[in-house]
Structure formats: C-alpha cells, structure tokens
N, C-alpha and C. Protein backbone atom coordinates (compact mmCIF):
# COMPACT_ATOMS: atom_id res chain seq x y z
N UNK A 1 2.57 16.42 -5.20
CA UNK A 1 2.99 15.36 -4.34
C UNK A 1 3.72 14.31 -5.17
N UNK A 2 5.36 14.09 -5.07
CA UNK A 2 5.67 12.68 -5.55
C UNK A 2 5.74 11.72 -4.71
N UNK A 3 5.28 10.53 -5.92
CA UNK A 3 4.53 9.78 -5.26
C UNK A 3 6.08 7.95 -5.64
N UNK A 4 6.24 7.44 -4.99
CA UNK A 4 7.43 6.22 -4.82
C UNK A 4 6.78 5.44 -4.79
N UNK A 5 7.12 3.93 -5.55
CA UNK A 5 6.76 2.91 -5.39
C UNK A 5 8.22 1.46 -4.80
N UNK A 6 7.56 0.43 -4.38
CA UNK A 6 8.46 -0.23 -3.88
C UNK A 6 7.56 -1.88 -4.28
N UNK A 7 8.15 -2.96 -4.49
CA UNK A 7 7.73 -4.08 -4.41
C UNK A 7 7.14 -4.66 -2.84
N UNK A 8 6.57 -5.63 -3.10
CA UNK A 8 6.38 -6.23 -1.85
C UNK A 8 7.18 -7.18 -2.15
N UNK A 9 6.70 -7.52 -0.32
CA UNK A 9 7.65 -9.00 -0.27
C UNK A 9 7.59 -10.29 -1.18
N UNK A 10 8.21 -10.84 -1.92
CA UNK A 10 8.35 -11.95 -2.93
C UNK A 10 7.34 -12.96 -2.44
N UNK A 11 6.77 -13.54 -1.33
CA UNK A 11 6.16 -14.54 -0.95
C UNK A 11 4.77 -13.79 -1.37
N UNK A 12 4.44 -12.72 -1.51
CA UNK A 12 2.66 -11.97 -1.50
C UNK A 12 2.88 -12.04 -3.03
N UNK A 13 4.03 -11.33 -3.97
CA UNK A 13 4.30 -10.82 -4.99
C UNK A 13 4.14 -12.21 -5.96
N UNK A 14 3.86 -13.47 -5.70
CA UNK A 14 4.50 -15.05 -6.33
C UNK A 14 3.26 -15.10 -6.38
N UNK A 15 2.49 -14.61 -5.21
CA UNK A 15 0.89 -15.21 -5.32
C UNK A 15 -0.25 -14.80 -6.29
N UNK A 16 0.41 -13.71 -6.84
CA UNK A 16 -0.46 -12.84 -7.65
C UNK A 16 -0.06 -13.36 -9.31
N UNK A 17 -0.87 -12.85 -10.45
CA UNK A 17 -0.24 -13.11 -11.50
C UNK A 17 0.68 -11.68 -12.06
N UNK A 18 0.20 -10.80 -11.61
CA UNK A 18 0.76 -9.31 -11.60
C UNK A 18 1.58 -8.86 -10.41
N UNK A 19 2.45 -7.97 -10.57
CA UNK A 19 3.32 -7.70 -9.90
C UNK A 19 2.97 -6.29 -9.16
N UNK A 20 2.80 -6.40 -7.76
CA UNK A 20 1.99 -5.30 -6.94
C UNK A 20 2.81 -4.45 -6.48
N UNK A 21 2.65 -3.12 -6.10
CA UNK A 21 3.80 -2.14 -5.72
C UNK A 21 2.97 -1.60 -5.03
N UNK A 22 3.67 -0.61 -3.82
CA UNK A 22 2.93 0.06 -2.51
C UNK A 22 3.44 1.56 -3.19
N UNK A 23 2.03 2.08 -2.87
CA UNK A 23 2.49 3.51 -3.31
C UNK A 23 2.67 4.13 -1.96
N UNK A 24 3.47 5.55 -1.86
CA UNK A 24 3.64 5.89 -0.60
C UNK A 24 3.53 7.47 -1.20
N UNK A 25 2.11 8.09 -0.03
CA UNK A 25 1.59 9.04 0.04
C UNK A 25 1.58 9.50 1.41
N UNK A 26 2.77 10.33 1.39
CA UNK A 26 2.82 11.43 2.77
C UNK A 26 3.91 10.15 3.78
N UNK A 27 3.20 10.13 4.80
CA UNK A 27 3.41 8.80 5.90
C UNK A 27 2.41 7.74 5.88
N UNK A 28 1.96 7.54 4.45
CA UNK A 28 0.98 6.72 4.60
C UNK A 28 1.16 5.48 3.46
N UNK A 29 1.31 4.41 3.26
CA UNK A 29 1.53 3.33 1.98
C UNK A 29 0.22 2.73 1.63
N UNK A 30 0.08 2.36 0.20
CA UNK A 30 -1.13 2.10 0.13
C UNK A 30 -0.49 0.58 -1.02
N UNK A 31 -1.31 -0.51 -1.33
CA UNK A 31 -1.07 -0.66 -2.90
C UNK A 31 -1.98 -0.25 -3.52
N UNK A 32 -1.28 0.25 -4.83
CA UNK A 32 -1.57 0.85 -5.85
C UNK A 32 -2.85 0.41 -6.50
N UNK A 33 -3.13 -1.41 -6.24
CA UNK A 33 -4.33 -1.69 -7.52
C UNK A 33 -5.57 -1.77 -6.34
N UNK A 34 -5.87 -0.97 -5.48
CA UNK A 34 -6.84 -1.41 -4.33
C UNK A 34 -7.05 0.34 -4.26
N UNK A 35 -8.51 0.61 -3.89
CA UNK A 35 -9.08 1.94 -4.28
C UNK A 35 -10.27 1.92 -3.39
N UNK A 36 -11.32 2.70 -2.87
CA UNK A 36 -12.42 2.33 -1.78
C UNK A 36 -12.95 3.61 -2.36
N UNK A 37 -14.79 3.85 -2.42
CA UNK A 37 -15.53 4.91 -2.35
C UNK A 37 -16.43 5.09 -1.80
N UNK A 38 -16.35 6.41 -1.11
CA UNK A 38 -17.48 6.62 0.36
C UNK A 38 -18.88 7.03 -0.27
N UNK A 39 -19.67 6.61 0.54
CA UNK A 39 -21.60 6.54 -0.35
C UNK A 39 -21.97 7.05 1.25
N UNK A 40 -22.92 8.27 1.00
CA UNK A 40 -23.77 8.54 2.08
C UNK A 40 -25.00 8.63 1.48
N UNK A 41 -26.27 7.95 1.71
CA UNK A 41 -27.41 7.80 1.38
C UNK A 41 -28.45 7.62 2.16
N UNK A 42 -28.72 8.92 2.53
CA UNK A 42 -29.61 9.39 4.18
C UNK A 42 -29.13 9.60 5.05
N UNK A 43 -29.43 8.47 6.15
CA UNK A 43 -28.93 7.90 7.07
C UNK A 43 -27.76 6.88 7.06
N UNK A 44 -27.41 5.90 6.15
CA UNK A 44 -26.79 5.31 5.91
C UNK A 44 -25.50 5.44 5.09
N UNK A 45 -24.17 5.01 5.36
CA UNK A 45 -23.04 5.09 5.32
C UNK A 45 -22.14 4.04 4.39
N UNK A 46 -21.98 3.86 3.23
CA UNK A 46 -21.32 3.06 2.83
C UNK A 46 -20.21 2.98 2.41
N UNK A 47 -19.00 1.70 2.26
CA UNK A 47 -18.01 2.25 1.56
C UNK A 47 -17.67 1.12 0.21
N UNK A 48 -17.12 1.35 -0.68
CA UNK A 48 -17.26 0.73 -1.75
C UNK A 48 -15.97 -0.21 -2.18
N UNK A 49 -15.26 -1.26 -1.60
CA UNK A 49 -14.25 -1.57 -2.16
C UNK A 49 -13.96 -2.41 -3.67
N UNK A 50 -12.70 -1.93 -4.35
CA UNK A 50 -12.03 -1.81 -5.20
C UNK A 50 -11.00 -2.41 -5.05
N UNK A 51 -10.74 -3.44 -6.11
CA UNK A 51 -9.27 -4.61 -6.89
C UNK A 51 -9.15 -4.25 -7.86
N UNK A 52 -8.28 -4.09 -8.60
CA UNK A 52 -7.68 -3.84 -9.93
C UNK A 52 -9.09 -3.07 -10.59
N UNK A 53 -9.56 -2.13 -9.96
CA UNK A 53 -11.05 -1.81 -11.08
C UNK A 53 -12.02 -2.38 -11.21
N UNK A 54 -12.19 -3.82 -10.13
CA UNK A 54 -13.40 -4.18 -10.14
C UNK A 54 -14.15 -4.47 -8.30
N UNK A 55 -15.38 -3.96 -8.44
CA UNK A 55 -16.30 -4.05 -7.27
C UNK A 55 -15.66 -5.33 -6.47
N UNK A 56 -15.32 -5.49 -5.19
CA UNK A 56 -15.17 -6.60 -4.70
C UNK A 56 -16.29 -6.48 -3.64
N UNK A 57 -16.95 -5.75 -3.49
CA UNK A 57 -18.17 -5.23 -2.54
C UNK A 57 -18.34 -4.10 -1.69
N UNK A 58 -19.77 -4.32 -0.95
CA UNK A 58 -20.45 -2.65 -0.43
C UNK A 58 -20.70 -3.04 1.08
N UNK A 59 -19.72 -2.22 2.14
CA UNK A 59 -20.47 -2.77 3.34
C UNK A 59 -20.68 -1.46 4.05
N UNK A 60 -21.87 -2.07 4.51
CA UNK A 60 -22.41 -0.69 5.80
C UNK A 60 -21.82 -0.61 6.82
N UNK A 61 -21.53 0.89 6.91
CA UNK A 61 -20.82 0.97 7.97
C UNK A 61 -21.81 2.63 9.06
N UNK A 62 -23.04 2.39 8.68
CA UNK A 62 -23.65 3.18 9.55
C UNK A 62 -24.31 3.10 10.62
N UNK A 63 -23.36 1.90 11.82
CA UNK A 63 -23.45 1.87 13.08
C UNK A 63 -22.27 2.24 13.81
N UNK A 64 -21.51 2.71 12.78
CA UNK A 64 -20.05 2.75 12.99
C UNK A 64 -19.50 4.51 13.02
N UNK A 65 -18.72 4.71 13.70
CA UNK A 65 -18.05 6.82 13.67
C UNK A 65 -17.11 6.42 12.42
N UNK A 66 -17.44 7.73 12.08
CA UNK A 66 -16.10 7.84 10.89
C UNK A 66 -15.00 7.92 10.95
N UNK A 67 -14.29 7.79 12.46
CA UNK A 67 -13.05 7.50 12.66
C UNK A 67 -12.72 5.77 12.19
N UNK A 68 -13.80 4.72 12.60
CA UNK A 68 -14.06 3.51 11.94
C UNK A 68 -13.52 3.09 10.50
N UNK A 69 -14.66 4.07 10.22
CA UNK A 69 -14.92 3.83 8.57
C UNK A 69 -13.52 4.64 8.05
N UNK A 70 -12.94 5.37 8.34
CA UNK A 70 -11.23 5.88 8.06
C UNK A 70 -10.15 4.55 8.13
N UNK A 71 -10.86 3.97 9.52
CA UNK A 71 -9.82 3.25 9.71
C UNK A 71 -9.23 1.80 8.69
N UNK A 72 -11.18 1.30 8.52
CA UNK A 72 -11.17 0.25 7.51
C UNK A 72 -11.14 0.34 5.81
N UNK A 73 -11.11 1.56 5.56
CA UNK A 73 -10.73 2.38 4.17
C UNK A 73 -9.18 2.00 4.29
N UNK A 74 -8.55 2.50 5.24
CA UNK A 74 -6.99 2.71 5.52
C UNK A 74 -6.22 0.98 5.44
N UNK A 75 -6.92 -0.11 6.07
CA UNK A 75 -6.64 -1.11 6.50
C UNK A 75 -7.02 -1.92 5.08
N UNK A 76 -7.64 -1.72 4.57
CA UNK A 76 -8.02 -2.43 3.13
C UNK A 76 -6.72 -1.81 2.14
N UNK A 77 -6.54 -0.07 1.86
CA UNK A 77 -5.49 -0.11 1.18
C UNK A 77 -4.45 -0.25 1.50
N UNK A 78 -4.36 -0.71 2.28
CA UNK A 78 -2.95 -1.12 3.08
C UNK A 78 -2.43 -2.59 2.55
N UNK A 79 -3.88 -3.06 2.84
CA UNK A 79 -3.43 -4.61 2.68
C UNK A 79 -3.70 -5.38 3.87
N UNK A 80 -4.03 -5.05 4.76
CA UNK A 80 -4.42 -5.54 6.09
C UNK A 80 -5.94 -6.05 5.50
N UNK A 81 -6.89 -5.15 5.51
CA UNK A 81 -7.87 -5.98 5.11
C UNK A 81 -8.24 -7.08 4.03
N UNK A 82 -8.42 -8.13 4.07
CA UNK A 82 -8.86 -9.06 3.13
C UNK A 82 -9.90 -8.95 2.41
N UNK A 83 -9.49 -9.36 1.04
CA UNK A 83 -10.86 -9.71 0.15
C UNK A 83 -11.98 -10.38 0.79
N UNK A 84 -11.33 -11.58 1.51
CA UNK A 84 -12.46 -12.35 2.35
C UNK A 84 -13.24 -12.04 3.32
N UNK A 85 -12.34 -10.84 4.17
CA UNK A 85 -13.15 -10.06 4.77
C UNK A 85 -14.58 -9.06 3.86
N UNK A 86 -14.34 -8.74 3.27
CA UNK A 86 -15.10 -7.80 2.50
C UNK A 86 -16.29 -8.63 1.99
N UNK A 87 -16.11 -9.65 1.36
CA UNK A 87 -17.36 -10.91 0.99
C UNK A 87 -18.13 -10.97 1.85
N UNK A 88 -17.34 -11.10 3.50
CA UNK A 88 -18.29 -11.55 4.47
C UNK A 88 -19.11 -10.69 4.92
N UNK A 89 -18.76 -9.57 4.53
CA UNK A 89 -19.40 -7.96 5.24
C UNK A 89 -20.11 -7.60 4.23
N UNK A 90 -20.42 -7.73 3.13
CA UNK A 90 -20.59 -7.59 1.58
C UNK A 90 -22.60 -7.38 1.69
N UNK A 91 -23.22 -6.13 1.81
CA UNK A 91 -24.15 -6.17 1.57
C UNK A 91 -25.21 -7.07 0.74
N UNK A 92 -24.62 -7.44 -0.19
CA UNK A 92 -24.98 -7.93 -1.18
C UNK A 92 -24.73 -9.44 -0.99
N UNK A 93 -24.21 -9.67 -0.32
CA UNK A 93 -23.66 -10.90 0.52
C UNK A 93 -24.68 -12.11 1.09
N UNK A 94 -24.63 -13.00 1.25
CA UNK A 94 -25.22 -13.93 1.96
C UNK A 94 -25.28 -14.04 3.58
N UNK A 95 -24.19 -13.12 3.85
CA UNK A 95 -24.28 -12.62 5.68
C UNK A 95 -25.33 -11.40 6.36
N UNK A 96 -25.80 -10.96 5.42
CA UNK A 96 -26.40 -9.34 5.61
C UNK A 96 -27.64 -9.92 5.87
C-alpha cells in the first residue's frame, strides 16, 4: 500500500510546534502522529488513545457496538476527536 502525505491547513499547522501531515490510507486520511489500541478484558471494551507516542487516555466503550467504537477510533485519527474530549471520557479521569 502507498501511502501520501499532505499538510494541513496553516491555521491547525501554526498551532502546533511540529509540523502535522495527514496520511491517506485507501479512502480513508488519518494524521500521522495520532494512533488508538483496542483492549478487550472480559466483558469490557477499551480503546487506548495515542499523540505523538504518548497515552493521552483509556475510555470504555463497553456499553457501546463496535460499529461505535470504529467510529470514535476513526474520528480521533482523523482529527475530529479532541484531546479534550478524551480527558473527559478518560477512565482514569476525574469524570468516571
């Protein structure tokens, strides 16, 4: 699979101290420094998000179908989902 990269838009790209690029896999874009890993442990469903290589947090998602949990895997490497979102959902979190 080759894989293309492209900048983002200059106003997201200014905000960062590093310079972010969308990778594009199939019909699907992701950025490149954002990564997620799926945890099944029993009954329970987790997914693990990832910034540049480090934990940004663990949220449960085992009230949820795995069409869900696809969707918010998909929406995080996209860029749609927020860091801030993820804090708030963040097992480990002060909301849980």
């Amino acid at each position: 699979m080759k894989l293309s990269t492209a900048r983002l838009d200059r106003e997201r790209v200014l905000k960062r101290d590093a310079v972010l690029c969308i990778v594009t896999q199939g019909d699907k874009m992701y950025l490149e420094n954002r990564d997620t890993k799926y945890k099944k442990v029993g009954n329970k469903h987790y997914v693990e998000f990832y910034e540049d290589n480090k934990m940004l947090g663990v949220i449960d998602y085992s009230k949820h179908s795995m069409h869900y949990v696809e969707d918010a895997v998909n929406n995080f490497r996209s860029g749609l989902m927020t860091t801030e979102t993820i804090k708030g959902y963040d097992i480990n979190g002060k909301n849980q």
